[in-house]
C-alpha atoms as a PDB file:
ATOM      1  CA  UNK A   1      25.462  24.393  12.632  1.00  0.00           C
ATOM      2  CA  UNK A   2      22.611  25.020  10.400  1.00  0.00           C
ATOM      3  CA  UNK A   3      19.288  24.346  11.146  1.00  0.00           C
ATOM      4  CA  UNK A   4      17.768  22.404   8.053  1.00  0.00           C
ATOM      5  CA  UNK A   5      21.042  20.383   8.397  1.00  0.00           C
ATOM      6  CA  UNK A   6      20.641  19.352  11.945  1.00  0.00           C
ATOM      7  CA  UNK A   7      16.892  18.702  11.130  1.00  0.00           C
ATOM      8  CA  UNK A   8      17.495  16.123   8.301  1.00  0.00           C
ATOM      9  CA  UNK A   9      20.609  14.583  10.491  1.00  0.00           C
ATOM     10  CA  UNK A  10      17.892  13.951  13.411  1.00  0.00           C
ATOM     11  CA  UNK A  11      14.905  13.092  11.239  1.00  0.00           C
ATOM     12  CA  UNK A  12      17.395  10.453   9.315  1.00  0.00           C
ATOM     13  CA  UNK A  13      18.485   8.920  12.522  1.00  0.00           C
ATOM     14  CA  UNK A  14      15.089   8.606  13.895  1.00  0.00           C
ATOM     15  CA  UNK A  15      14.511   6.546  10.485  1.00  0.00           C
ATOM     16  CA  UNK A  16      17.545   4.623  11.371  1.00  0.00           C
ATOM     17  CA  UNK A  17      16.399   3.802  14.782  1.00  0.00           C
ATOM     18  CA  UNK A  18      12.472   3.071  13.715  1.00  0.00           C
ATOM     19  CA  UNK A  19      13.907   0.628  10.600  1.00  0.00           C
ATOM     20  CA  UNK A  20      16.590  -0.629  13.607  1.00  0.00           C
ATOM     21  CA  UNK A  21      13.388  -1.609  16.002  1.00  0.00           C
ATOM     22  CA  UNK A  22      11.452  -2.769  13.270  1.00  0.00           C
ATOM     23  CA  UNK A  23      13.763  -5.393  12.213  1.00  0.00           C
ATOM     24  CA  UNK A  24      14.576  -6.513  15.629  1.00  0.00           C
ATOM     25  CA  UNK A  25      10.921  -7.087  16.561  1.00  0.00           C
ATOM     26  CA  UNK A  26      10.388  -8.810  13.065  1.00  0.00           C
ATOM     27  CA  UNK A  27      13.113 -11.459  13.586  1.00  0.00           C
ATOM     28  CA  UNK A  28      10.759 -12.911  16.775  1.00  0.00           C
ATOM     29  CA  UNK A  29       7.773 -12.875  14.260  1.00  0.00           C
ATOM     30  CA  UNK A  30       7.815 -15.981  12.184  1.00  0.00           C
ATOM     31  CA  UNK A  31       4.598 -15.056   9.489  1.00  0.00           C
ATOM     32  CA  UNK A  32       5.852 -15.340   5.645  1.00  0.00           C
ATOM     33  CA  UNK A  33       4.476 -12.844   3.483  1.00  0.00           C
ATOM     34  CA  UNK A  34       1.715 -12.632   1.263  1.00  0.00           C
ATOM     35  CA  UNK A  35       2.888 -12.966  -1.794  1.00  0.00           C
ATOM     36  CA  UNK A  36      -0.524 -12.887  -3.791  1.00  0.00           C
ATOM     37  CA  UNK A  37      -0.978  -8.985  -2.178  1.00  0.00           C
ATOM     38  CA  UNK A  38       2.474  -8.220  -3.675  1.00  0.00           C
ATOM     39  CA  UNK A  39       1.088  -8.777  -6.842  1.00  0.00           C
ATOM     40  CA  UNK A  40      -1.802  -7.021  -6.630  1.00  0.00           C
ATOM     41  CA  UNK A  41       0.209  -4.302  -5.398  1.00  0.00           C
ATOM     42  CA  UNK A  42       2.741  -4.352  -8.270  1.00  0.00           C
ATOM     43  CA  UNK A  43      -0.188  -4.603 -10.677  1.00  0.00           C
ATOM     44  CA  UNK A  44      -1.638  -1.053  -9.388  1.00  0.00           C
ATOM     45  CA  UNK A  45       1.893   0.574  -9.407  1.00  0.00           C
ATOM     46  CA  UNK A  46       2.500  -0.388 -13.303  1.00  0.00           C
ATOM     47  CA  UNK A  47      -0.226   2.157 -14.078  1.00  0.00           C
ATOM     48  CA  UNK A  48       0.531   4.966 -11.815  1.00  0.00           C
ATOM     49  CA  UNK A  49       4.675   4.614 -13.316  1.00  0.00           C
ATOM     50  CA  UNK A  50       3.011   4.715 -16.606  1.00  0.00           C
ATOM     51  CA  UNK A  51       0.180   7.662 -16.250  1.00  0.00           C
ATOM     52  CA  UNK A  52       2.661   9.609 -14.197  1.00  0.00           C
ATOM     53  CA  UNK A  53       5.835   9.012 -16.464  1.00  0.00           C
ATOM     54  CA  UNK A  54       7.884   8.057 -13.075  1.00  0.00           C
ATOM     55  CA  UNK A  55      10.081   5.193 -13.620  1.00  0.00           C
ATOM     56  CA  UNK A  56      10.391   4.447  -9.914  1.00  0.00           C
ATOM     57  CA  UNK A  57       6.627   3.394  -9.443  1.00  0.00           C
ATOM     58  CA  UNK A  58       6.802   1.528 -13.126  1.00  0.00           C
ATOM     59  CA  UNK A  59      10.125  -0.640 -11.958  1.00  0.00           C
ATOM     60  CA  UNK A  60       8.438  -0.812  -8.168  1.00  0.00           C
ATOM     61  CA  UNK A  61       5.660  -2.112  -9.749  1.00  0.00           C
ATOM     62  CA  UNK A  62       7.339  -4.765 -11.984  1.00  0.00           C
ATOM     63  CA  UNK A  63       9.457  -5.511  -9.414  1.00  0.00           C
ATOM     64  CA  UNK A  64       6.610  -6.472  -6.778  1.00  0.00           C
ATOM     65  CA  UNK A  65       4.661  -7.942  -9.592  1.00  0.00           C
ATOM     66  CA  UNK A  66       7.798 -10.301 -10.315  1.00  0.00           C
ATOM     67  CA  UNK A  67       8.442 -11.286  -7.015  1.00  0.00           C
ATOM     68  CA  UNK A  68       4.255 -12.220  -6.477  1.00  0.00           C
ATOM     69  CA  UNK A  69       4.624 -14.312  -9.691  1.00  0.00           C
ATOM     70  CA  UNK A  70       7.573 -15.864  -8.714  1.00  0.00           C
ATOM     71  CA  UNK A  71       6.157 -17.264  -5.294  1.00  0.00           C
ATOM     72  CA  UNK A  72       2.947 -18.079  -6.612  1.00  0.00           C
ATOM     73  CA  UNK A  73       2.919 -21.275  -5.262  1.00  0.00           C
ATOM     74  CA  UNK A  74       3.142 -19.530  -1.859  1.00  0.00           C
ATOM     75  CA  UNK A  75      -0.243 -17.796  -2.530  1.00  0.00           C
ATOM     76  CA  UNK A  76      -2.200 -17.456   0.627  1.00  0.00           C
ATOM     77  CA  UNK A  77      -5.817 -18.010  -0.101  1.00  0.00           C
ATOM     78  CA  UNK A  78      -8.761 -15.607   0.769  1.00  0.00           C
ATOM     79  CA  UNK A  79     -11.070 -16.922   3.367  1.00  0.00           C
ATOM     80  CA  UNK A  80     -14.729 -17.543   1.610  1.00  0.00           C
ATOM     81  CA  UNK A  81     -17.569 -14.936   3.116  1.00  0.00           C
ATOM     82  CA  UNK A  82     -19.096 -17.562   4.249  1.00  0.00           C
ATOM     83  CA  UNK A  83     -15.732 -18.562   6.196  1.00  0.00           C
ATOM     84  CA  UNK A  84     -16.110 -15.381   7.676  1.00  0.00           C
ATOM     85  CA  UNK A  85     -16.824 -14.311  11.386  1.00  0.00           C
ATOM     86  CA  UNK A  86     -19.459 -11.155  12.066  1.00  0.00           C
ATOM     87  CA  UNK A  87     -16.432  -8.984  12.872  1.00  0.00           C
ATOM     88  CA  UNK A  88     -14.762  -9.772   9.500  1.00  0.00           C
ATOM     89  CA  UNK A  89     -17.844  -9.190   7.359  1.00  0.00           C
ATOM     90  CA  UNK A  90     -18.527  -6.053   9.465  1.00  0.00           C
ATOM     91  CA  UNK A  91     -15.110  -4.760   9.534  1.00  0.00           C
ATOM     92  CA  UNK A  92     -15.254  -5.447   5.318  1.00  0.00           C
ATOM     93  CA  UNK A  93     -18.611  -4.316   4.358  1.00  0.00           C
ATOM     94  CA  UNK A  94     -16.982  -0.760   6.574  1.00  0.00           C
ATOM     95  CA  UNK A  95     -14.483  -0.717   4.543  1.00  0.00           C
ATOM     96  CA  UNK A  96     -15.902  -1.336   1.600  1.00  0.00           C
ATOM     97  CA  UNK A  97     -18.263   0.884   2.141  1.00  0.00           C
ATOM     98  CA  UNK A  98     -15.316   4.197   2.863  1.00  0.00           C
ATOM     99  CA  UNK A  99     -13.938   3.272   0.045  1.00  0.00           C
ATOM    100  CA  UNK A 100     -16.968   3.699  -2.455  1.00  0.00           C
ATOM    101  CA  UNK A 101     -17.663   7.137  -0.222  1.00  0.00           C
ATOM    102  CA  UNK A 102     -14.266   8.393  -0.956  1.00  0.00           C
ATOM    103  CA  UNK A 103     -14.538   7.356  -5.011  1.00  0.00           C
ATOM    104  CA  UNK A 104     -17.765   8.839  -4.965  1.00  0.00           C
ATOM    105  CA  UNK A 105     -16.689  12.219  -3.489  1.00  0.00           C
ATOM    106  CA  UNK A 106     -13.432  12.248  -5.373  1.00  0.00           C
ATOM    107  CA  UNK A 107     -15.594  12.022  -8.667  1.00  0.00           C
ATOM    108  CA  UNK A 108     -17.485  14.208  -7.545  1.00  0.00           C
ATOM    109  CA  UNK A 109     -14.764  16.766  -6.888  1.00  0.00           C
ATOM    110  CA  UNK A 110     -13.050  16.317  -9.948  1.00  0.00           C
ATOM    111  CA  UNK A 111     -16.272  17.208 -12.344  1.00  0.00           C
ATOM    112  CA  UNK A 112     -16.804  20.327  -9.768  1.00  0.00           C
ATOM    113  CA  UNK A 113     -13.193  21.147 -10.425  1.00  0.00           C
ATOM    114  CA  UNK A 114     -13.282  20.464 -13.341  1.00  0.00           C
ATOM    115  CA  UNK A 115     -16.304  22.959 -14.531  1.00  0.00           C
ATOM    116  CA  UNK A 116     -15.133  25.616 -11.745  1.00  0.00           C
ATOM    117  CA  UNK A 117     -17.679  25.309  -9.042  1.00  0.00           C
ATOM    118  CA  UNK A 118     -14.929  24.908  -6.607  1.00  0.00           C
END
């Protein structure tokens, strides 16, 4: 047997067995979904369909965008900062603070880049 065939046949059943576990651990769970974050995330997909001219993140994007509109009376509300504990404003203000590092640095790599320094 070939050896990229075997490879895909065993990397697709390992997929097959993760999505198998996966659903049978997430019929015990009993926490709807946040349908106000699959909006969001359909609203930053539209963009990256359009800029990239790839239909699949444009529909995936109106698709999840749809189905957050459509449950919005199911929106889960965002606790207040105040509403917060320590851990949660520490764990945010982290995370907020990565993610301005990595904009930062990725600006700063793409003008480097972009005038050959790199």
């Amino acid at each position: 047997m070939n050896t990229p065939i075997t490879l895909m046949i065993v990397v697709a059943l390992i997929i097959i067995g993760l999505a198998i576990f996966i659903a049978i651990t997430q019929k015990s769970r009993k926490e709807t979904p946040n349908y106000r974050s699959w909006f969001f995330i359909g609203l930053c997909w539209i963009p990256v369909g359009i800029a990239t001219k790839n239909p699949a993140f444009l529909a995936i994007g109106v698709i999840f965008t749809v189905i957050g509109l459509v449950n919005k009376n199911k929106w889960k509300e965002e606790k207040k900062w105040s509403d917060l504990t320590p851990a949660e404003k520490r764990l945010k203000i982290i995370l907020l603070s990565v993610v301005a590092i990595l904009l930062i640095a990725g600006v700063v790599v793409f003008f480097l880049q972009r005038n050959k320094a790199i």
